[in-house]
Protein backbone atom coordinates (compact mmCIF):
# COMPACT_ATOMS: atom_id res chain seq x y z
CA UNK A 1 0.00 0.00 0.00
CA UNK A 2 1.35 2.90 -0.55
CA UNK A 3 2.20 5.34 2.08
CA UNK A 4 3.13 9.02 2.63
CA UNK A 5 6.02 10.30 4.24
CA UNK A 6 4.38 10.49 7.81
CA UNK A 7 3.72 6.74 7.61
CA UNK A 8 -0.40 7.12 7.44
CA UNK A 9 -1.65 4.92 4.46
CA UNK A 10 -2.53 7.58 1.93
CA UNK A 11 -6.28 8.05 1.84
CA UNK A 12 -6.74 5.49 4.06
CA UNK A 13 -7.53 6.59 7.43
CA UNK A 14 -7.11 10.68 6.64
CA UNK A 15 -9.16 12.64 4.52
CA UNK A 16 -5.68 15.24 3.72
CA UNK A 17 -5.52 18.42 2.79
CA UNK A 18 -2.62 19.67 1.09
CA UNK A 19 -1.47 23.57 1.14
CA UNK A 20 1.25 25.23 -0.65
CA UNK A 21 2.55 28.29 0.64
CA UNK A 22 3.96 31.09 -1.72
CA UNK A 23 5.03 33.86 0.18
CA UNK A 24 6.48 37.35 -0.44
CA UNK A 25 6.18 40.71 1.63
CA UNK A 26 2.74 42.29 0.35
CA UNK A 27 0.96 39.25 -1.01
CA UNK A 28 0.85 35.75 0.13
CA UNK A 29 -0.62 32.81 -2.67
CA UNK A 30 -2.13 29.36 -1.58
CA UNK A 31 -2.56 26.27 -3.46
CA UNK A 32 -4.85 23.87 -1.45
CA UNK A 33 -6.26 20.43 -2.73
CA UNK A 34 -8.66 18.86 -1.34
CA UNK A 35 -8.86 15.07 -0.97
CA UNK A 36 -9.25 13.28 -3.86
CA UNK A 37 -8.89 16.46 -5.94
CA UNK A 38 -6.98 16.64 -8.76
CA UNK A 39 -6.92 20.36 -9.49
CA UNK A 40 -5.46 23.02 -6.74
CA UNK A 41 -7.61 25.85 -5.74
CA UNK A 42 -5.63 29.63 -5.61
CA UNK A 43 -6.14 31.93 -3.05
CA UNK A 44 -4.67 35.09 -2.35
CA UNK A 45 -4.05 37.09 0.76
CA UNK A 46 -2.34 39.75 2.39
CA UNK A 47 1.53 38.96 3.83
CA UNK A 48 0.65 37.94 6.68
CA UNK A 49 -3.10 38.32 6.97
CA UNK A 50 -3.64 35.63 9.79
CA UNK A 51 -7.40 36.17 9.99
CA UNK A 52 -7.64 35.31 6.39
CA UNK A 53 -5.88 32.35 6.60
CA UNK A 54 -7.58 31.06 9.38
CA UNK A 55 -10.43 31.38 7.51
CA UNK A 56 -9.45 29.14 4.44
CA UNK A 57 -7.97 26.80 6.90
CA UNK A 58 -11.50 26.42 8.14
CA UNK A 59 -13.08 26.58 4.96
CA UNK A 60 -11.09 23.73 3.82
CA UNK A 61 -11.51 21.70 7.01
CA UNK A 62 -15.01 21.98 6.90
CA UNK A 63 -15.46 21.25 2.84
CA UNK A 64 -12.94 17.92 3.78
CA UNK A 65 -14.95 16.72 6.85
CA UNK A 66 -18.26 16.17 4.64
CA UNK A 67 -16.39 12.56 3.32
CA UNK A 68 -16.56 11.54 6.68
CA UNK A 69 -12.90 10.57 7.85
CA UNK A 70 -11.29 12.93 9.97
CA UNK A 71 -9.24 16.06 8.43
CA UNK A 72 -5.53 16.75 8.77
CA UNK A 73 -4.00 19.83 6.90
CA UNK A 74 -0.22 19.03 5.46
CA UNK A 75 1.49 22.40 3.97
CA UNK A 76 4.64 23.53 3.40
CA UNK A 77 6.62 26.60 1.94
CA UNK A 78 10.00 27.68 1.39
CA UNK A 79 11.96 28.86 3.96
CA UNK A 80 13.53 32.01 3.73
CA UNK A 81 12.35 35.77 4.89
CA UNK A 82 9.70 35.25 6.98
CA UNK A 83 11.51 32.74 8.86
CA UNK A 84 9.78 30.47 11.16
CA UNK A 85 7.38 32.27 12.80
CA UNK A 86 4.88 30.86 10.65
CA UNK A 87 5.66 26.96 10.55
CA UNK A 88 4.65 27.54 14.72
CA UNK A 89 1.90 29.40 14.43
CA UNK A 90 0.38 26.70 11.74
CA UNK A 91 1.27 23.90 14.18
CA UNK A 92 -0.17 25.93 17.05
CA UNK A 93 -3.09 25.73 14.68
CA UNK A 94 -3.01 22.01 13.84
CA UNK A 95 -1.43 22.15 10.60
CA UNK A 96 1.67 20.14 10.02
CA UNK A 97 4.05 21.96 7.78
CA UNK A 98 7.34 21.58 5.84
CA UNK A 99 9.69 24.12 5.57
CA UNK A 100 11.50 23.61 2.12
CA UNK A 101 14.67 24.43 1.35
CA UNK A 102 14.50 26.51 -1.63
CA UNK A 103 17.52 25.81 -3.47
CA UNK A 104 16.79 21.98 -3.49
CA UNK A 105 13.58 21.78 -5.56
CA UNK A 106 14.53 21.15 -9.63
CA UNK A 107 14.10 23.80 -12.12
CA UNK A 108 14.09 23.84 -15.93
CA UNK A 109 17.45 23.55 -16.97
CA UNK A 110 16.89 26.16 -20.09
CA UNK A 111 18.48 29.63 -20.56
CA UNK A 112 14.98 30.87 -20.53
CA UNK A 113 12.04 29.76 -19.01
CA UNK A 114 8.80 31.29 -17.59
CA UNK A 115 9.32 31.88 -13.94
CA UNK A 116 6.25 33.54 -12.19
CA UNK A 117 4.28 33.21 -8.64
CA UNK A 118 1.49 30.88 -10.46
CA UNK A 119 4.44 28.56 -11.84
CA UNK A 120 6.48 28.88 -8.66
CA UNK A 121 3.16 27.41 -6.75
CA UNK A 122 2.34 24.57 -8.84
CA UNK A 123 6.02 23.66 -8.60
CA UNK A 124 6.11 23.94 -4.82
CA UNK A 125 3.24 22.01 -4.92
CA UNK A 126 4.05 18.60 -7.23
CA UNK A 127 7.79 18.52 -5.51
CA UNK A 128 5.52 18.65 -2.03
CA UNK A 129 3.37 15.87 -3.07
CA UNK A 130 6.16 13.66 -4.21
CA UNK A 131 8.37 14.36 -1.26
CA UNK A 132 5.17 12.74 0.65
CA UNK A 133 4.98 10.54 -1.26
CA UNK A 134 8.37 9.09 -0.62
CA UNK A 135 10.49 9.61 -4.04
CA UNK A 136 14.22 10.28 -3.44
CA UNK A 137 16.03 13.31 -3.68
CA UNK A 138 12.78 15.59 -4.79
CA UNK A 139 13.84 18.37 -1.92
CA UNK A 140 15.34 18.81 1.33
CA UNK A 141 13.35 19.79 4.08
CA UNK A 142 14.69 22.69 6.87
CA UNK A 143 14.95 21.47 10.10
CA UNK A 144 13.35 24.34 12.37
CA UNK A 145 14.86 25.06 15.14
CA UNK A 146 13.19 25.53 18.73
CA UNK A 147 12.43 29.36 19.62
CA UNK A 148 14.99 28.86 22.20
CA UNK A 149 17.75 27.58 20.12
CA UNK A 150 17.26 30.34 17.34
CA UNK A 151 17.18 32.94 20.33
CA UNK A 152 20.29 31.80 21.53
CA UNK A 153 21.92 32.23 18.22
CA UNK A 154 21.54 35.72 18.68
CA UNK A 155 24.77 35.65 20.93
CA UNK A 156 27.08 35.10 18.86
CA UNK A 157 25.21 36.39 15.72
CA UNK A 158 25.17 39.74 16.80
CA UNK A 159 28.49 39.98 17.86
CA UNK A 160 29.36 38.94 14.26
CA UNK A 161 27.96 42.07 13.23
CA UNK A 162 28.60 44.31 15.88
CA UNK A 163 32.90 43.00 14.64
CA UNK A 164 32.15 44.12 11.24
CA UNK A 165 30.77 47.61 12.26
CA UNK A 166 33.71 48.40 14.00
CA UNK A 167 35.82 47.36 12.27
CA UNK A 168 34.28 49.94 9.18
CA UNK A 169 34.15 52.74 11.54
CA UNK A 170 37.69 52.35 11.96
CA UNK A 171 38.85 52.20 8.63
CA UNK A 172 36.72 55.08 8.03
CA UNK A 173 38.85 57.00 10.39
CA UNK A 174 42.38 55.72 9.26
CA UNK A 175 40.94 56.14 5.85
CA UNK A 176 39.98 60.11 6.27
CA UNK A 177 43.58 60.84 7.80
CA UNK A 178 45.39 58.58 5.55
CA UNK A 179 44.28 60.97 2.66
CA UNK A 180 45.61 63.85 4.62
CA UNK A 181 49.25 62.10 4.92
CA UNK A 182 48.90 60.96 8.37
CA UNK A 183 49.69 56.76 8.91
CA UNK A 184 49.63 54.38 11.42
CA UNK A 185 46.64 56.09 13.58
CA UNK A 186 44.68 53.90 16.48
CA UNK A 187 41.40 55.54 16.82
CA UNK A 188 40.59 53.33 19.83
CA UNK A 189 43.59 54.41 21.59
CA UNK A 190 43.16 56.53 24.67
CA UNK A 191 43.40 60.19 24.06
CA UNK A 192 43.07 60.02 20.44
CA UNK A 193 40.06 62.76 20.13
CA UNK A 194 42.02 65.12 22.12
CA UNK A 195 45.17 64.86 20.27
CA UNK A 196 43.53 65.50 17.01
CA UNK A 197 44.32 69.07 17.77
CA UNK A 198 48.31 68.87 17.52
CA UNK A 199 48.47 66.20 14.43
CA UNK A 200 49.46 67.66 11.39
CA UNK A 201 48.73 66.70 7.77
CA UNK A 202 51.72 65.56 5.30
CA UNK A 203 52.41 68.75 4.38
CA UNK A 204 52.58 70.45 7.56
CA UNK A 205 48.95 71.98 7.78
CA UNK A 206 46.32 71.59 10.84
CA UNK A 207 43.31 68.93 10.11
CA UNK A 208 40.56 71.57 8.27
CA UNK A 209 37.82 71.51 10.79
CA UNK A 210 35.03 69.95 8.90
CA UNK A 211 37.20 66.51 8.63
CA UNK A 212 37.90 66.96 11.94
CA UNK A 213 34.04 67.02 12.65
CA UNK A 214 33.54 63.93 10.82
CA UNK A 215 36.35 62.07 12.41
CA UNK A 216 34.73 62.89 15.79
CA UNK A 217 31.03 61.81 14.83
CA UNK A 218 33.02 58.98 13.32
CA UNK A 219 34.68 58.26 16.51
CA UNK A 220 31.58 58.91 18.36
CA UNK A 221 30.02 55.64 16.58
CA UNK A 222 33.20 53.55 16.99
CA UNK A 223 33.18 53.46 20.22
CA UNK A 224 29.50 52.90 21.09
CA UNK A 225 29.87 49.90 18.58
CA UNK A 226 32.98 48.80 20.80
CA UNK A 227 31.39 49.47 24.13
CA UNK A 228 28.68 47.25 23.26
CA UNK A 229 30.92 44.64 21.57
CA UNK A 230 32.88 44.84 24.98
CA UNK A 231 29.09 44.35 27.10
CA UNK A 232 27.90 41.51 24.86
CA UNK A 233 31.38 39.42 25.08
CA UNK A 234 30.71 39.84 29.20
CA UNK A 235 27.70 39.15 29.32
CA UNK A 236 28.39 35.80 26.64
CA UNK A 237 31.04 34.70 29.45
CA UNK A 238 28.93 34.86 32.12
CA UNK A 239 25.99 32.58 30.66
CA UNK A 240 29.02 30.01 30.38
CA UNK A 241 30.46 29.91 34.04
CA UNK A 242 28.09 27.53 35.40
CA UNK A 243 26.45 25.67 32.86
CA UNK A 244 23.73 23.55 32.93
CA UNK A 245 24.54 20.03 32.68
CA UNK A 246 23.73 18.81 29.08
CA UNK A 247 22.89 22.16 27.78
CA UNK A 248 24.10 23.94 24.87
CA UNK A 249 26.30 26.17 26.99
CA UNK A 250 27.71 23.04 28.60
CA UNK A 251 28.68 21.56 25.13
CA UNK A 252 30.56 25.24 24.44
CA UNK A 253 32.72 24.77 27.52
CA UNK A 254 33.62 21.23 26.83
CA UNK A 255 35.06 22.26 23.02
CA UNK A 256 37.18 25.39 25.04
CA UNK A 257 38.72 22.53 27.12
CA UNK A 258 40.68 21.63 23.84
CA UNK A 259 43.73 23.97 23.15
CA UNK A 260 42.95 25.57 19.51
CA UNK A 261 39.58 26.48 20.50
CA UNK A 262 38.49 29.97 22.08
CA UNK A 263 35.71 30.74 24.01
CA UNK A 264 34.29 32.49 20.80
CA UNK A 265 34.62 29.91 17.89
CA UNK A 266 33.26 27.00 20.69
CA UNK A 267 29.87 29.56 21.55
CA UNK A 268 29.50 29.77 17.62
CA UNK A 269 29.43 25.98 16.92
CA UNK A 270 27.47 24.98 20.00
CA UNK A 271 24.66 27.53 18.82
CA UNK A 272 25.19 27.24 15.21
CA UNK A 273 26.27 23.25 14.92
CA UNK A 274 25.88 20.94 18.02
CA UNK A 275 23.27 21.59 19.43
CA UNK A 276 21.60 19.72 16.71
CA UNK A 277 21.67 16.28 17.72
CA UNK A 278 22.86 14.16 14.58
CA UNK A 279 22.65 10.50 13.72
CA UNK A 280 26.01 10.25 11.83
CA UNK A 281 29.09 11.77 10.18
CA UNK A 282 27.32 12.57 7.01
CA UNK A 283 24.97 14.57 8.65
CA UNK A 284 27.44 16.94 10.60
CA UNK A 285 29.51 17.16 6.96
CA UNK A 286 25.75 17.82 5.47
CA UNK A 287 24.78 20.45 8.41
CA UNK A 288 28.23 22.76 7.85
CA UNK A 289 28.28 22.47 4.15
CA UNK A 290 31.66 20.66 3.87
CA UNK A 291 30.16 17.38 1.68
CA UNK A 292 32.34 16.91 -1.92
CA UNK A 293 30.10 17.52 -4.69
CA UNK A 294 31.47 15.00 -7.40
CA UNK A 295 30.78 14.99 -11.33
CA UNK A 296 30.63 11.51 -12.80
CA UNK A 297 29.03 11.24 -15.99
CA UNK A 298 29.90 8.66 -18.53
CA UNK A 299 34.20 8.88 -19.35
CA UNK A 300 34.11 12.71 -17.27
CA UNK A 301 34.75 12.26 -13.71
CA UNK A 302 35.90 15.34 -11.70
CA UNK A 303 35.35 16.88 -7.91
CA UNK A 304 33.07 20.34 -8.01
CA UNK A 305 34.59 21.12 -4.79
CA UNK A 306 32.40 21.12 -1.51
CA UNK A 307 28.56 21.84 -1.58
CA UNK A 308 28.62 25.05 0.54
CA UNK A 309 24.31 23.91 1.19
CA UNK A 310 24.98 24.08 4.95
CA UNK A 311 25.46 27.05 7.74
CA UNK A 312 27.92 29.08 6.18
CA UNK A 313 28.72 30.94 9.39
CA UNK A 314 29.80 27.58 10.67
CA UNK A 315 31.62 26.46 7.77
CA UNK A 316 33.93 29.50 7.70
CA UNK A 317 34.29 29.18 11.46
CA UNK A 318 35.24 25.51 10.43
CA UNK A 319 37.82 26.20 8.13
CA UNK A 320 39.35 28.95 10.27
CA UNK A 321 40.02 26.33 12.92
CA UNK A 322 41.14 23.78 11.09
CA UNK A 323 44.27 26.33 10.51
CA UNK A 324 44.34 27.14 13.92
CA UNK A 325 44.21 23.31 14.79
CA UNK A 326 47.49 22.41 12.34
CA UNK A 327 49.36 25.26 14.52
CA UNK A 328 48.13 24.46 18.46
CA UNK A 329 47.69 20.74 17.98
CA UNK A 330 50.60 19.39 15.59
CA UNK A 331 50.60 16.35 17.35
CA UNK A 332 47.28 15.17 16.72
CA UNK A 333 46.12 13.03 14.44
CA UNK A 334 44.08 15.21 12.28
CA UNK A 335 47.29 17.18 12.24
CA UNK A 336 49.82 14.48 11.43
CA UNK A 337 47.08 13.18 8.46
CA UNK A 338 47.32 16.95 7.07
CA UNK A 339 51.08 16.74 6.99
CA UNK A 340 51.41 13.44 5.43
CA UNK A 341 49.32 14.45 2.32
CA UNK A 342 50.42 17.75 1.69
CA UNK A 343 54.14 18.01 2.92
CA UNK A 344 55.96 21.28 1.81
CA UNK A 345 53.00 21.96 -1.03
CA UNK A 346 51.66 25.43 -1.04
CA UNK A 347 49.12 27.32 -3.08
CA UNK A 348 45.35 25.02 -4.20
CA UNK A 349 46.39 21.90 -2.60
CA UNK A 350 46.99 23.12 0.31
CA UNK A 351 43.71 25.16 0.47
CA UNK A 352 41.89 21.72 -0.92
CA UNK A 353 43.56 19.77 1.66
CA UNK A 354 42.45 22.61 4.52
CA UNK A 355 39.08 22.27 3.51
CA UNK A 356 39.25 17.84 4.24
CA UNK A 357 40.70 18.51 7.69
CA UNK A 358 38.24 20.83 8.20
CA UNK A 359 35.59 18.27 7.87
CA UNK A 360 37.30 15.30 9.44
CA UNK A 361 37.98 17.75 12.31
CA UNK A 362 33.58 18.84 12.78
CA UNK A 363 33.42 15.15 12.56
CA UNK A 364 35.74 14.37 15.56
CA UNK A 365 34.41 17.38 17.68
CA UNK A 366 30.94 15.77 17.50
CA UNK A 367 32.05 11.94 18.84
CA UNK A 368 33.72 14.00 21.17
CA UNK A 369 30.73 15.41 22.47
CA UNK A 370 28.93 12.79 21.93
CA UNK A 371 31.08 10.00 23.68
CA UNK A 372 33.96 12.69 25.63
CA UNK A 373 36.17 10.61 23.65
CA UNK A 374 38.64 13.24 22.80
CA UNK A 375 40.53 13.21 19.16
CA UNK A 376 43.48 11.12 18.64
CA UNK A 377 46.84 13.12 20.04
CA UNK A 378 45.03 16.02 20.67
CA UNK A 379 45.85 18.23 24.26
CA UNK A 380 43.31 19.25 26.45
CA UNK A 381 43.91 23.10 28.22
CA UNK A 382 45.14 22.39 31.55
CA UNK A 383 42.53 22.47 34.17
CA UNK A 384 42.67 25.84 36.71
């Protein structure tokens, strides 16, 4: 018999309706077949016009009850702007929905082909039903994360941001006095307002006082940006002093036990990696993006490189400590692999070669917190 992809028999015990979501800022568009229906009924609402949609939703429960069986609503939609705000409001409503990963669903391979919102949702819709339905590979599905675990992201999100503001401010600065002939300045340096009165251009002549205006408004923003850099980091250290057992914070205290990995990088993949819990290897190597991508097709066989389909803040964090790892831990085994394939090499190979450590190395970290079994040859910090 043949089944969909919650394990019901299909039109069995359910009479299932199935929504398709197409969503943009002013107008939302819904595709809903009944059961048994062939065709898909359009609707269109406001962006997020709740009232509306409860509306159909009742509509359509009510129109599938009359066959007797009892009514379940499947939808889905891709995720992307409107995050996942929805996907719990529909399941606080009864509705089991799919979050699909946009860049997974086939398109027409052609140069040019119609793309519009009416195309879009009948797409959306027949990769839905055959995802249900069980075929392989039709898309991937988003794992949504708990409101707590996307909150707690935040941490180490923000400060991601916040790093990148100042460090623009202070270019900006260094930038406006390089032009004027003056090098190696440190805006965050004490006293560095008050001694814009006594620096003197390259060619001997007081800062004009509009640029000098600027620099200080600059300034002004620098170090509000740093200040609050300097309030988050303290306030990220304290939520990790006394961890929970088993939490997330927990986890981020256990990787800073290894030497090669700060307090920062271990926040940022216990919020943005482990605190998924995963079944195997693949998975991690799925999750951070770090899977080869090969191209085998009758006598052309060739490596594309990595798939980059994961959490790219994680993969670059990856990747940055899988440099860091070669230099604090060149005893390990991870370390000693790395050395044995590339040798003296520089250049693509060694950047190709960075990349495989850099997976093998997510891989260990998670049997590590998995099991505590710690990675061949690797040191642990010593304990205070």
């Amino acid at each position: 018999m043949r089944t969909d992809h919650t394990g019901t028999p299909a039109g069995c015990e359910y009479g299932t309706v199935y929504i398709a979501f197409e969503l943009s800022k002013a107008k939302w568009q819904l595709g809903i077949m009944m059961p048994g229906g062939e065709k898909m009924s359009r609707y269109r609402i406001d962006g997020g016009d709740l009232a509306a949609l409860s509306g159909l939703l009742v509509k359509a429960r009510a129109k599938a009850a009359q066959a007797g069986k009892p009514v379940r609503i499947l939808s889905c939609y891709e995720a992307g702007l409107d995050g996942h705000w929805l996907h719990r409001w529909l399941a606080d409503n009864e509705v089991l929905n799919y979050e699909i990963d946009a860049s997974s669903i086939e398109v027409n391979r052609r140069a040019r082909r119609a793309k519009t919102d009416r195309i879009d949702l009948a797409q959306l819709m027949r990769s839905f039903l055959a995802y249900l339905r069980g075929e392989p590979r039709v898309c991937s599905m988003v794992r949504v994360p708990t409101p707590e675990d996307e909150d707690r992201k935040r941490r180490t999100r923000e400060r991601e941001r916040l790093l990148k503001e100042r460090t623009g401010h202070s270019n900006r600065i260094k930038g406006l006095l390089h032009g004027q002939g003056i090098r190696d300045v440190m805006p965050l340096k004490p006293g560095f307002l008050s001694g814009l009165d006594e620096v003197r251009t390259g060619d001997g002549r007081v800062l004009p006082p509009r640029l000098k205006d600027e620099i200080r408004r600059e300034h002004e923003r620098l170090v509000l940006v740093h200040t609050q850099i300097k309030a988050l980091e303290a306030a990220n250290a304290a939520a990790h002093r006394a961890p929970a057992k088993d939490s997330v914070e927990a986890k981020a205290v256990q990787l800073a036990q290894l030497k090669a990995i700060g307090p920062h990088i271990a926040q940022l993949l216990a919020n943005e990696v482990f605190y998924r819990d995963f079944k195997n290897r693949r998975q991690v190597g799925s999750c951070v993006g770090l899977t080869d991508m090969p191209y085998d097709s009758g006598a052309r066989r060739r490596q594309q490189g990595i798939s980059k389909a994961g959490n790219r803040r994680a993969r670059t964090t990856a990747i940055e400590l899988a440099w860091l790892w070669l230099s604090h831990q060149p005893d390990s085994e991870l370390s000693r692999w790395f050395r044995a394939r590339v040798g003296n090499l520089k250049g693509r190979i060694r950047k190709i070669a960075i990349v495989a450590l850099a997976r093998k190395l997510m891989v260990a970290l998670w049997r590590y917190l998995e099991t505590g079994l710690v990675p061949t040859g690797a040191a642990l910090r010593p304990s205070l």
